[in-house]
PDB file of N, CA and C in Angstrom:
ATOM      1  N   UNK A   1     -48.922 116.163 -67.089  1.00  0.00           N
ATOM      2  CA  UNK A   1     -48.407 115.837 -65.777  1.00  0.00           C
ATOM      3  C   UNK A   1     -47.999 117.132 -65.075  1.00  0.00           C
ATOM      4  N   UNK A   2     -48.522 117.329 -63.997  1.00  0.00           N
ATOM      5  CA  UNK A   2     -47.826 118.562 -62.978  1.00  0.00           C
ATOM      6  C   UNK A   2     -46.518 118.255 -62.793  1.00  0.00           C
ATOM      7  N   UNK A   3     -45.513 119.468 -62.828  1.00  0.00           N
ATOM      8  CA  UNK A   3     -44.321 119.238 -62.216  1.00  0.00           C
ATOM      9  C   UNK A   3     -44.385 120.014 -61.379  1.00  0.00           C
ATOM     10  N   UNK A   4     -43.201 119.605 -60.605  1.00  0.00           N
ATOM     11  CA  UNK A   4     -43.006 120.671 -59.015  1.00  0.00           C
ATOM     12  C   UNK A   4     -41.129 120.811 -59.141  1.00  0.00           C
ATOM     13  N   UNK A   5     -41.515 122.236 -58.304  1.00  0.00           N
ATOM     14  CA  UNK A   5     -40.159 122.849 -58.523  1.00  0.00           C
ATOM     15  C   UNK A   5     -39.369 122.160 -57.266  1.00  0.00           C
ATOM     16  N   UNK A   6     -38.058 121.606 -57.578  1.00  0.00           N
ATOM     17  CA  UNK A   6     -37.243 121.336 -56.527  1.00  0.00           C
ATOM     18  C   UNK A   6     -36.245 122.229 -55.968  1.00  0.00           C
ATOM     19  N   UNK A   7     -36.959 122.321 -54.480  1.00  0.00           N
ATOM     20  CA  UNK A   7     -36.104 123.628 -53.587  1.00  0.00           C
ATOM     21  C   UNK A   7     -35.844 124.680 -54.115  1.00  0.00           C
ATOM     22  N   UNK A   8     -34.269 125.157 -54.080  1.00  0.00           N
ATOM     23  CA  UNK A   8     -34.333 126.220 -54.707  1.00  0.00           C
ATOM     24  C   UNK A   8     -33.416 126.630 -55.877  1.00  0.00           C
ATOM     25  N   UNK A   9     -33.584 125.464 -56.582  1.00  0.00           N
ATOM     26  CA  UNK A   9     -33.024 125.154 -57.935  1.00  0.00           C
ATOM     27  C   UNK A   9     -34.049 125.260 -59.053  1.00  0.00           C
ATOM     28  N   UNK A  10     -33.895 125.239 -60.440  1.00  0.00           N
ATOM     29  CA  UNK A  10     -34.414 125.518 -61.545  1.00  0.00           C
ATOM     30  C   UNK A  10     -35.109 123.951 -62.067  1.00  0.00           C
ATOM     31  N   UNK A  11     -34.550 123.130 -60.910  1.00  0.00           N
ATOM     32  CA  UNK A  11     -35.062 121.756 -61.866  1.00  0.00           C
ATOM     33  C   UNK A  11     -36.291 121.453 -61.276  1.00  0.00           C
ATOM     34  N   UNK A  12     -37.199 120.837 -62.406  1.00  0.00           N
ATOM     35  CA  UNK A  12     -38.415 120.313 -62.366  1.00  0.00           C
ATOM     36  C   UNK A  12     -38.720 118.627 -62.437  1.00  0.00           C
ATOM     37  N   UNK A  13     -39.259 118.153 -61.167  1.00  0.00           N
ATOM     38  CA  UNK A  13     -39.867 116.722 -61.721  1.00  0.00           C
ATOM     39  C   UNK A  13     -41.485 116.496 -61.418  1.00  0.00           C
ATOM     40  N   UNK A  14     -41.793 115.125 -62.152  1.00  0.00           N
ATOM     41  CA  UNK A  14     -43.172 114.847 -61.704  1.00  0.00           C
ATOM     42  C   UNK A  14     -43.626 114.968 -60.588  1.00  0.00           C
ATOM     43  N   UNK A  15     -44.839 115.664 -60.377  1.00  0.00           N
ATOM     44  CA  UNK A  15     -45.607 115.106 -59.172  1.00  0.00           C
ATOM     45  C   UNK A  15     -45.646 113.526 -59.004  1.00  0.00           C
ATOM     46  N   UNK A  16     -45.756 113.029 -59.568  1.00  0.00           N
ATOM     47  CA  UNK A  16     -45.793 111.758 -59.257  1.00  0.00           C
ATOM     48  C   UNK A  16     -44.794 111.102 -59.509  1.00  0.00           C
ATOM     49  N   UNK A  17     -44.287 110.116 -58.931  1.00  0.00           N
ATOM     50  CA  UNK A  17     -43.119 109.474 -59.058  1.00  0.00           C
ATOM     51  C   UNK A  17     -43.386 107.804 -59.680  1.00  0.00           C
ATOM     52  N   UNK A  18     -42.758 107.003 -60.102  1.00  0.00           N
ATOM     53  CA  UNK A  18     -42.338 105.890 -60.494  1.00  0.00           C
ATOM     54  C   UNK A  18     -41.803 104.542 -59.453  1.00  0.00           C
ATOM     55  N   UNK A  19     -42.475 104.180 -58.526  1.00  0.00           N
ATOM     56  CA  UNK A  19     -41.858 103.422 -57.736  1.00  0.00           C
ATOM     57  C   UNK A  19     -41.575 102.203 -58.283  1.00  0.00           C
ATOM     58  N   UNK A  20     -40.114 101.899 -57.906  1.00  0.00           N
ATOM     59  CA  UNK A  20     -39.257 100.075 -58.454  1.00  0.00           C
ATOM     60  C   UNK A  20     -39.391  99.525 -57.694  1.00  0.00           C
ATOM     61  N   UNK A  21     -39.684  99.472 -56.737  1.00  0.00           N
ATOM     62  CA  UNK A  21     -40.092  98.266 -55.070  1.00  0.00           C
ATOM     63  C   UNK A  21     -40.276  97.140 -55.884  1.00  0.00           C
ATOM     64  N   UNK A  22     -41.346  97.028 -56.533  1.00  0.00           N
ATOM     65  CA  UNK A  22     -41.333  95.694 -57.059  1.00  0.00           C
ATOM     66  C   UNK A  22     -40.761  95.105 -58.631  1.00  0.00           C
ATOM     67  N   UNK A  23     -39.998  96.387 -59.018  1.00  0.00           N
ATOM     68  CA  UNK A  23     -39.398  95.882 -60.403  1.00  0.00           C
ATOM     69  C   UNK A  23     -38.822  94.244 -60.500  1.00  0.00           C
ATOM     70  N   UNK A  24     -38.404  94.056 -59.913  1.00  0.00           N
ATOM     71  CA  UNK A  24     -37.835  92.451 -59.906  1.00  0.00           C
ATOM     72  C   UNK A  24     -38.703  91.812 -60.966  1.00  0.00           C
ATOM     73  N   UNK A  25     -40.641  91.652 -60.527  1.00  0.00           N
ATOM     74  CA  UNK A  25     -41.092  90.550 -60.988  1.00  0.00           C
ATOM     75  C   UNK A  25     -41.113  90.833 -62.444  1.00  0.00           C
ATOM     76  N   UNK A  26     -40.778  92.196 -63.120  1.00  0.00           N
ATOM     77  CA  UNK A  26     -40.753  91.921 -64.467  1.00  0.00           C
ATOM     78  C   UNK A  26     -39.863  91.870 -64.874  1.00  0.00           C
ATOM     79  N   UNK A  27     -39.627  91.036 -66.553  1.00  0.00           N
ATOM     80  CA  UNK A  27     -38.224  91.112 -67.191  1.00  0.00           C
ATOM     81  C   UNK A  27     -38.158  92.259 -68.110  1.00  0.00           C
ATOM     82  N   UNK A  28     -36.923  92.421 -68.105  1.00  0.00           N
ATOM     83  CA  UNK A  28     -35.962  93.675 -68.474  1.00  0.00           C
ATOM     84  C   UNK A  28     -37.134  93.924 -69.622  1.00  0.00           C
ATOM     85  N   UNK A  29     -37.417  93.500 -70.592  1.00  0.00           N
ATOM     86  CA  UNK A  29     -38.264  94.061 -71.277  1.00  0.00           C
ATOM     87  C   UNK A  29     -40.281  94.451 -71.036  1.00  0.00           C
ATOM     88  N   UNK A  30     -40.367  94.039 -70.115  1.00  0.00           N
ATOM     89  CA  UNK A  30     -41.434  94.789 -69.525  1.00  0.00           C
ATOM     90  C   UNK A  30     -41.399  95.770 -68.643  1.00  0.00           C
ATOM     91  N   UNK A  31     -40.011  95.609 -67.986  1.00  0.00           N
ATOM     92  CA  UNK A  31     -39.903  97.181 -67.188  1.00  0.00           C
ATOM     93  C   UNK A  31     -39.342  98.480 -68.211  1.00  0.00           C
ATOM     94  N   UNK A  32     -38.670  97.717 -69.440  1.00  0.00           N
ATOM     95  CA  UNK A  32     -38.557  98.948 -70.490  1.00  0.00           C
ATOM     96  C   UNK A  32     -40.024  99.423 -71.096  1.00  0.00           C
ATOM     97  N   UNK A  33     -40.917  98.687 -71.275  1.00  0.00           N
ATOM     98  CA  UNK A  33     -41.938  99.075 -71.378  1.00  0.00           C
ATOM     99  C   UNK A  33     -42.875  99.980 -70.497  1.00  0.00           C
ATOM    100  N   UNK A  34     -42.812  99.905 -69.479  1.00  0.00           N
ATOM    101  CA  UNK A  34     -43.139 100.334 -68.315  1.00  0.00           C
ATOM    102  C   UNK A  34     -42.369 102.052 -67.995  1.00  0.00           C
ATOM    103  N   UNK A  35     -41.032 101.827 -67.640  1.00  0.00           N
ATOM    104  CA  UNK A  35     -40.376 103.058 -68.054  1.00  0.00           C
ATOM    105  C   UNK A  35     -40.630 104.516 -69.422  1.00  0.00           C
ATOM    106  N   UNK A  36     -40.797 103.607 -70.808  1.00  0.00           N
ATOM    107  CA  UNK A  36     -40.960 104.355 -71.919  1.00  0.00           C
ATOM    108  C   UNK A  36     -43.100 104.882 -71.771  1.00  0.00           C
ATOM    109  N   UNK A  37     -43.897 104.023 -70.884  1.00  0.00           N
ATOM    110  CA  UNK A  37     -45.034 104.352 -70.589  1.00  0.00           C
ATOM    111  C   UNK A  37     -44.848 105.601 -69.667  1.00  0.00           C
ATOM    112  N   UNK A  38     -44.135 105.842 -68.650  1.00  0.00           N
ATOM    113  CA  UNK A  38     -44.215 106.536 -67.817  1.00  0.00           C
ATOM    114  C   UNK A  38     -42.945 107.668 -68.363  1.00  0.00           C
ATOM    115  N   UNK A  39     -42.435 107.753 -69.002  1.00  0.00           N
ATOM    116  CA  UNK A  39     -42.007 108.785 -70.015  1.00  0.00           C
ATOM    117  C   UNK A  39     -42.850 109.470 -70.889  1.00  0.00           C
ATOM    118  N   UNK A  40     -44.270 108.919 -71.492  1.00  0.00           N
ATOM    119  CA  UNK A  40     -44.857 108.818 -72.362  1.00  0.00           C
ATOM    120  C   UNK A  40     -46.213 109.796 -71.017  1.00  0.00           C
ATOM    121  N   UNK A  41     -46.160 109.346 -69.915  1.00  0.00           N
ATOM    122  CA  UNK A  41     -47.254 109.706 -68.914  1.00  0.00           C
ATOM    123  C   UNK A  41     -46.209 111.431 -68.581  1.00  0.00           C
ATOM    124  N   UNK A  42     -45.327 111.646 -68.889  1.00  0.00           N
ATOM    125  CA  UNK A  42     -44.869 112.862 -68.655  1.00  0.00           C
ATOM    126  C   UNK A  42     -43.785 112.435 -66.483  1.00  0.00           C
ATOM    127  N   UNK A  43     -43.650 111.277 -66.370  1.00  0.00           N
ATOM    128  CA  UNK A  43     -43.276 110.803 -65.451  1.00  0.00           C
ATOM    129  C   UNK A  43     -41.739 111.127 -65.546  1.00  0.00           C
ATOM    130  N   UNK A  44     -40.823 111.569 -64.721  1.00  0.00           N
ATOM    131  CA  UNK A  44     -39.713 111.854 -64.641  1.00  0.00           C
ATOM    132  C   UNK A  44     -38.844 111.373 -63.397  1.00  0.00           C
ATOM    133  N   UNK A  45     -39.476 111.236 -62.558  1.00  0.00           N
ATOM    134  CA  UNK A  45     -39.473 110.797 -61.076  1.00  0.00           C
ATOM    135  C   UNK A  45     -39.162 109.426 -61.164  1.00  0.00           C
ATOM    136  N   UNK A  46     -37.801 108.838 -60.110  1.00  0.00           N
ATOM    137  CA  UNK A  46     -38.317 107.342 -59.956  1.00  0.00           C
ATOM    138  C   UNK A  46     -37.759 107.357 -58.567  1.00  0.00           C
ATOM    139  N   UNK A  47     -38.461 106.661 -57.730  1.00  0.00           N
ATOM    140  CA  UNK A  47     -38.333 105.958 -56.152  1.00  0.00           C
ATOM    141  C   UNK A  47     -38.000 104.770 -56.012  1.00  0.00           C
ATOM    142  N   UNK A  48     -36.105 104.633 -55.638  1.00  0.00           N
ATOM    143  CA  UNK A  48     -35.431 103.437 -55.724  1.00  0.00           C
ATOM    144  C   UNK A  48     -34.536 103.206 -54.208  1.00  0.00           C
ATOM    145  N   UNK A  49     -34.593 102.154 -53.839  1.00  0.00           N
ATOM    146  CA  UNK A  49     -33.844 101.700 -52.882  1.00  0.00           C
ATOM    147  C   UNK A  49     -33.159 100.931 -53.124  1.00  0.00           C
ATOM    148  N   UNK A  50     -31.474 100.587 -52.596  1.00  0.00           N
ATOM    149  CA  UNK A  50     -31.221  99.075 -52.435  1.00  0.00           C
ATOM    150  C   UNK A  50     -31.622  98.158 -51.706  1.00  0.00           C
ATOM    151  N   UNK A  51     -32.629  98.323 -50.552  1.00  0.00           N
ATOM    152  CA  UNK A  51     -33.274  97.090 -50.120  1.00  0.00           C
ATOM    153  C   UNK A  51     -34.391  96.175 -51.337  1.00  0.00           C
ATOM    154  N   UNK A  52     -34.640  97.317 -52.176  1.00  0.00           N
ATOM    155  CA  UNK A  52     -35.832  96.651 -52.589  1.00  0.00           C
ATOM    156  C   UNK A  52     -35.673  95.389 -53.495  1.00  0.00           C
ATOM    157  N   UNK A  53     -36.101  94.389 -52.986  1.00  0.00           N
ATOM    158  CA  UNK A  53     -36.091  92.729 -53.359  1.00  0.00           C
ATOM    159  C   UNK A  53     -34.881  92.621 -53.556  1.00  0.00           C
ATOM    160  N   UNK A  54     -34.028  92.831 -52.436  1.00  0.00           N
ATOM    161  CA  UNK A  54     -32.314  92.811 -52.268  1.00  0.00           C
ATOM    162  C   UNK A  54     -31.708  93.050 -53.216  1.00  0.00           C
ATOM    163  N   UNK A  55     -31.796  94.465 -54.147  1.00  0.00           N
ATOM    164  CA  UNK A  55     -30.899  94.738 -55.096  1.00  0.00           C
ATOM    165  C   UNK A  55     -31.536  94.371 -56.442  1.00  0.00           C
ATOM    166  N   UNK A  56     -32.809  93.428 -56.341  1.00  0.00           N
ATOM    167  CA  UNK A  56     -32.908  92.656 -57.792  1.00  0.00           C
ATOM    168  C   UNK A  56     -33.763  93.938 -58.837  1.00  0.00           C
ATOM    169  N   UNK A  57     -34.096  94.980 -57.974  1.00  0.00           N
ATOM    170  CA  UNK A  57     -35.421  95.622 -58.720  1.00  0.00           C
ATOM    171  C   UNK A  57     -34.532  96.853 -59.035  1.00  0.00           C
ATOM    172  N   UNK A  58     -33.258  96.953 -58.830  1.00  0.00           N
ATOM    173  CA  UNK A  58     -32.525  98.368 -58.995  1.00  0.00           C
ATOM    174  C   UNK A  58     -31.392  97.406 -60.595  1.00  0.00           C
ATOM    175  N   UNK A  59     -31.240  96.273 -60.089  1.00  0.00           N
ATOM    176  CA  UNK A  59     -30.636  95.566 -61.367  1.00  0.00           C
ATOM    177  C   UNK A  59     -31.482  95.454 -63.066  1.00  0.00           C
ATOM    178  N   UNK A  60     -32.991  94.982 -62.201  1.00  0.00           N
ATOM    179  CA  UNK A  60     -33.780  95.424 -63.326  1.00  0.00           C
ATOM    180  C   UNK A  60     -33.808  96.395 -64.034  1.00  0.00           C
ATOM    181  N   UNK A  61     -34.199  97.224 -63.012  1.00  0.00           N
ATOM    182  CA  UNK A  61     -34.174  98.932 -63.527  1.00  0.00           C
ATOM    183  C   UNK A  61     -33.408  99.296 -64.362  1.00  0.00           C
ATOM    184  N   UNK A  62     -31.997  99.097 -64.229  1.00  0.00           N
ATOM    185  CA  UNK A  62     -30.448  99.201 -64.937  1.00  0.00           C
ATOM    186  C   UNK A  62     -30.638  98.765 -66.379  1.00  0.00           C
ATOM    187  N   UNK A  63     -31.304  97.150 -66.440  1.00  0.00           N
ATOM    188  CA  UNK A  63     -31.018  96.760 -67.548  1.00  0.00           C
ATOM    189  C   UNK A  63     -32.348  97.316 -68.943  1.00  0.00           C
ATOM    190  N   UNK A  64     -33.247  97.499 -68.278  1.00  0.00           N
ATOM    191  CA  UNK A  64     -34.430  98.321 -68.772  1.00  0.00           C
ATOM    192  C   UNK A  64     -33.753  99.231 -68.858  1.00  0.00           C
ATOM    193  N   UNK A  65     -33.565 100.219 -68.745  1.00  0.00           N
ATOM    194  CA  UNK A  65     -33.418 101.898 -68.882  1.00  0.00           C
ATOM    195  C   UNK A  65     -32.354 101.483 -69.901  1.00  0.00           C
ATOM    196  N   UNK A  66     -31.185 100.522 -70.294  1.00  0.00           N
ATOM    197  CA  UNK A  66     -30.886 100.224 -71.062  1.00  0.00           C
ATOM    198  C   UNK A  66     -31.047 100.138 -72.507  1.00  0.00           C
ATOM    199  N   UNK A  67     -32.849  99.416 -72.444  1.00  0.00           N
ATOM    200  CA  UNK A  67     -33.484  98.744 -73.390  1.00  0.00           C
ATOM    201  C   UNK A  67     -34.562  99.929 -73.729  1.00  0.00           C
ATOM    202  N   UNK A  68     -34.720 100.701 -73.194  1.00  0.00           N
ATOM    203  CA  UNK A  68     -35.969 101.955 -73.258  1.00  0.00           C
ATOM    204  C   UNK A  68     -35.709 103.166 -73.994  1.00  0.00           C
ATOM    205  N   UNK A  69     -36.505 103.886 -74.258  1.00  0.00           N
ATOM    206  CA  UNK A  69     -36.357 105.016 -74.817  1.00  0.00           C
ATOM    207  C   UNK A  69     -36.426 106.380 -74.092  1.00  0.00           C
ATOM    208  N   UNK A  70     -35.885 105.730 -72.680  1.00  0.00           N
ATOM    209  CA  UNK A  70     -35.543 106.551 -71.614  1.00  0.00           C
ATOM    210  C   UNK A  70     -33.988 107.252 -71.496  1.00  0.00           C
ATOM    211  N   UNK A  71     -33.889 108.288 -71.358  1.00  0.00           N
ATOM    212  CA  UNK A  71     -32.619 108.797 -71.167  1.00  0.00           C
ATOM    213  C   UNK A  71     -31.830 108.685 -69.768  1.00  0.00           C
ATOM    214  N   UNK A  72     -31.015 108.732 -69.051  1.00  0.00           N
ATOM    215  CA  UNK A  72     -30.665 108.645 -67.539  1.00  0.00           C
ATOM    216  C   UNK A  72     -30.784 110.342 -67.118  1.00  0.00           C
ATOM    217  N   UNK A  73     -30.118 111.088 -68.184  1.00  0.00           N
ATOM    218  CA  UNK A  73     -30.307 112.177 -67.958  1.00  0.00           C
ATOM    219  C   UNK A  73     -31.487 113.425 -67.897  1.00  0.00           C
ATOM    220  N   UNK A  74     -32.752 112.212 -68.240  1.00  0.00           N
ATOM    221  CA  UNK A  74     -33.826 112.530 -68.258  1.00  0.00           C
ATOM    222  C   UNK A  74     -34.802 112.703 -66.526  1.00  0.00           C
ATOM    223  N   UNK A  75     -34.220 111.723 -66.193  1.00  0.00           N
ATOM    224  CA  UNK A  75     -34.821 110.997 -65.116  1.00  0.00           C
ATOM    225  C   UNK A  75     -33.925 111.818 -63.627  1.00  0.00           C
ATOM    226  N   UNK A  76     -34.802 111.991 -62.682  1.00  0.00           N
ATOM    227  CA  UNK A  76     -34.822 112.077 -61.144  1.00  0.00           C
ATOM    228  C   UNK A  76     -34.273 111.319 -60.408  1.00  0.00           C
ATOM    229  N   UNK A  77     -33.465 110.635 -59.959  1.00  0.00           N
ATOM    230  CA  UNK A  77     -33.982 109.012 -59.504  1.00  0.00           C
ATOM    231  C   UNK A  77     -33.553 109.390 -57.771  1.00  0.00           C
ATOM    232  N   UNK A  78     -34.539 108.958 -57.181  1.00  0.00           N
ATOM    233  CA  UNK A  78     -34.582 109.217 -55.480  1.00  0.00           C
ATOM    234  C   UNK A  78     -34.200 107.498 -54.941  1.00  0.00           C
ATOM    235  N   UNK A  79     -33.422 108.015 -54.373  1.00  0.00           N
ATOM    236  CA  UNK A  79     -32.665 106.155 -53.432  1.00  0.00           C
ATOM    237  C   UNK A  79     -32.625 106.656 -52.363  1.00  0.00           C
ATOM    238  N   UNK A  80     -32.660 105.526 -50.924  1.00  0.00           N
ATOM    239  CA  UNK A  80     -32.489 105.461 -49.836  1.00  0.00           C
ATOM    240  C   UNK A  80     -31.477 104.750 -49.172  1.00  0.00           C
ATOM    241  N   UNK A  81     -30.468 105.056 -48.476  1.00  0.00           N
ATOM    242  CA  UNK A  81     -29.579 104.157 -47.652  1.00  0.00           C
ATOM    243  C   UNK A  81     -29.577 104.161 -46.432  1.00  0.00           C
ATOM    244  N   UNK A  82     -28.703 103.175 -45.960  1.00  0.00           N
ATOM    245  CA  UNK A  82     -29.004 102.626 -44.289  1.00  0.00           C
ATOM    246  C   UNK A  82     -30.009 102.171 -43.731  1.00  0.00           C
ATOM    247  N   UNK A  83     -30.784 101.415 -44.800  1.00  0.00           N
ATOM    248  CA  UNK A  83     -31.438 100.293 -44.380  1.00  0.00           C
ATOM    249  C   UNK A  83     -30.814  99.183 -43.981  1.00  0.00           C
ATOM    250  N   UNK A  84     -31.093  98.799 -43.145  1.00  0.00           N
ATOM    251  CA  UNK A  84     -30.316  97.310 -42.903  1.00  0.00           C
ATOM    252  C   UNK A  84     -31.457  95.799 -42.699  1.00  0.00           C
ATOM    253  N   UNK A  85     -31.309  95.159 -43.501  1.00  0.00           N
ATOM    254  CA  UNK A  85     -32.160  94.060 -43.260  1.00  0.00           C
ATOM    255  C   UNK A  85     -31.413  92.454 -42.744  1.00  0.00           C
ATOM    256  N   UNK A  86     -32.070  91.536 -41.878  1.00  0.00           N
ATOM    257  CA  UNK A  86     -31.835  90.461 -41.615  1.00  0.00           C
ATOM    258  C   UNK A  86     -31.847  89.509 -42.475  1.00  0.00           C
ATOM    259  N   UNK A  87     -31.263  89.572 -43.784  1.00  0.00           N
ATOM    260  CA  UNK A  87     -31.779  87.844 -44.406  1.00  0.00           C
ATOM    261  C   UNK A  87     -32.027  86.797 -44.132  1.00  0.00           C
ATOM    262  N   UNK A  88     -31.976  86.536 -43.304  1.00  0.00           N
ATOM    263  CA  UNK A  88     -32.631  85.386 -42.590  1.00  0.00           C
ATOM    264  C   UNK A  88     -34.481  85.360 -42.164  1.00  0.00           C
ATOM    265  N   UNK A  89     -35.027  86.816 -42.081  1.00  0.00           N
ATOM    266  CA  UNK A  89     -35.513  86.640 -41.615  1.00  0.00           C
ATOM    267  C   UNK A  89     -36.458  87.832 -42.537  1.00  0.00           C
ATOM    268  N   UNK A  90     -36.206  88.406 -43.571  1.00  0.00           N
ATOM    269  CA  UNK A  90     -36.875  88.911 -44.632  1.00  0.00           C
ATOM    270  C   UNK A  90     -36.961  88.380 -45.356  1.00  0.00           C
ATOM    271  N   UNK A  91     -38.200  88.320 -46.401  1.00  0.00           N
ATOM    272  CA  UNK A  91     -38.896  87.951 -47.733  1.00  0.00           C
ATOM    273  C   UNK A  91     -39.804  88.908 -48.144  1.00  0.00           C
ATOM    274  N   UNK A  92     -39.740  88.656 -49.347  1.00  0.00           N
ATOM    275  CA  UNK A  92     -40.766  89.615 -49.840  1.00  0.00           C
ATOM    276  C   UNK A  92     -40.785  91.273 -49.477  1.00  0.00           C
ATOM    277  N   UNK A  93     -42.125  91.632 -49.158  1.00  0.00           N
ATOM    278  CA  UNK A  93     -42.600  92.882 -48.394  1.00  0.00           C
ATOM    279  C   UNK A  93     -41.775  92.722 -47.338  1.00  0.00           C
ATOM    280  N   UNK A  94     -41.822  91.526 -46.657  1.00  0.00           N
ATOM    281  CA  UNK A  94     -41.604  91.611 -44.999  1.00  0.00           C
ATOM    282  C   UNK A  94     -40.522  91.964 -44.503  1.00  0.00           C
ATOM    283  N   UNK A  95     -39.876  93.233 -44.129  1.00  0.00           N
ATOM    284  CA  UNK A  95     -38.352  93.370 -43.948  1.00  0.00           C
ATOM    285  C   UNK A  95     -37.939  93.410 -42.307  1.00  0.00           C
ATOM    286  N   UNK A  96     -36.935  92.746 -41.839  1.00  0.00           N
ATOM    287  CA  UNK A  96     -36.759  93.059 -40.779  1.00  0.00           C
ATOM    288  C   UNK A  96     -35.084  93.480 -40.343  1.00  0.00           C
ATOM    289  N   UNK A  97     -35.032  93.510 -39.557  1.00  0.00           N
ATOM    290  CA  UNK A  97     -33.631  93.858 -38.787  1.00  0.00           C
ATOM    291  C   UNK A  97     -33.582  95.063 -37.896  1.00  0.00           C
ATOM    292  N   UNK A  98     -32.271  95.017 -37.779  1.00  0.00           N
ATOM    293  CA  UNK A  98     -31.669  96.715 -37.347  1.00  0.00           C
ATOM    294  C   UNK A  98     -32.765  98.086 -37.838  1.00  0.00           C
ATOM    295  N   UNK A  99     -32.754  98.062 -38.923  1.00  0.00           N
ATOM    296  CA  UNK A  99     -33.656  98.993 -39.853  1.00  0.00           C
ATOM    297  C   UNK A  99     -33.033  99.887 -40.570  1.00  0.00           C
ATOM    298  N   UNK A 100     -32.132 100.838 -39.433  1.00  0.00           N
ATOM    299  CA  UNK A 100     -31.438 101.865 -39.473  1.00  0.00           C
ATOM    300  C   UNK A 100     -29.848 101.861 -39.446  1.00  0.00           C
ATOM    301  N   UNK A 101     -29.395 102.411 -40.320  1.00  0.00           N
ATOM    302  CA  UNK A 101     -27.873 102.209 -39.622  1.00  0.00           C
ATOM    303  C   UNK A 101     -26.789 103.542 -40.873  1.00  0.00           C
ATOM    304  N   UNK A 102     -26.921 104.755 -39.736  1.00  0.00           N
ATOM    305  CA  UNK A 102     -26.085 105.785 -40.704  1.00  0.00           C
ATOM    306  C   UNK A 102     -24.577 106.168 -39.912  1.00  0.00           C
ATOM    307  N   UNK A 103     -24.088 104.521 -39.917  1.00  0.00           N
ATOM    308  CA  UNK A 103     -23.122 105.189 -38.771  1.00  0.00           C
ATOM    309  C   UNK A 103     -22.141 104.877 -40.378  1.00  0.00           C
ATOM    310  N   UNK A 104     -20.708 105.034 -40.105  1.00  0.00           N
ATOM    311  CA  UNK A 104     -19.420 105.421 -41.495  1.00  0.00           C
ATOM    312  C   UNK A 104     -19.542 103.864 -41.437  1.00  0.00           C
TER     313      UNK A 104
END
């Protein structure tokens, strides 16, 4: 796996990253599987939000990395905030609302 140097620090992660967007649909023990694969792929990187499937795919994540032969201190992990979504009116992929919101 290529790594790339971050800024202008000494630490290294994957070129490629690990996206959880859809961790939800598996259970805790297939996303530990999944995790210890992409440990195994030289993967270090993971791309996490709390929008993604309202919290359920960052809960997954939690309880996998648990169950894996993944370290926390191993891992990158990139999150996004100030998303704002409508529940009412998101499912799935489909997100809507405000979008944005970095006010305190």
């Amino acid at each position: 796996m290529k790594n790339i140097k971050i800024g202008q620090t000494n630490w290294q992660t994957s070129a490629v990253a690990l996206g959880i967007m859809r961790m939800e649909a598996l259970t805790p023990e297939q996303a530990a599987k999944t995790l210890d694969a992409a440990k195994d792929a030289g993967i270090n990187y993971i791309d996490s939000a709390d929008i993604y499937s309202s919290g359920d795919s960052e809960k997954v994540f939690s309880q996998a990395l648990k169950q894996s032969g993944v370290s926390r201190d191993e891992l990158y992990i990139q999150s996004k905030g100030g998303i704002v979504l409508d529940p009412n009116r998101s499912h799935g992929s489909f997100v809507f609302g405000k979008r944005y919101d970095f006010s305190k």
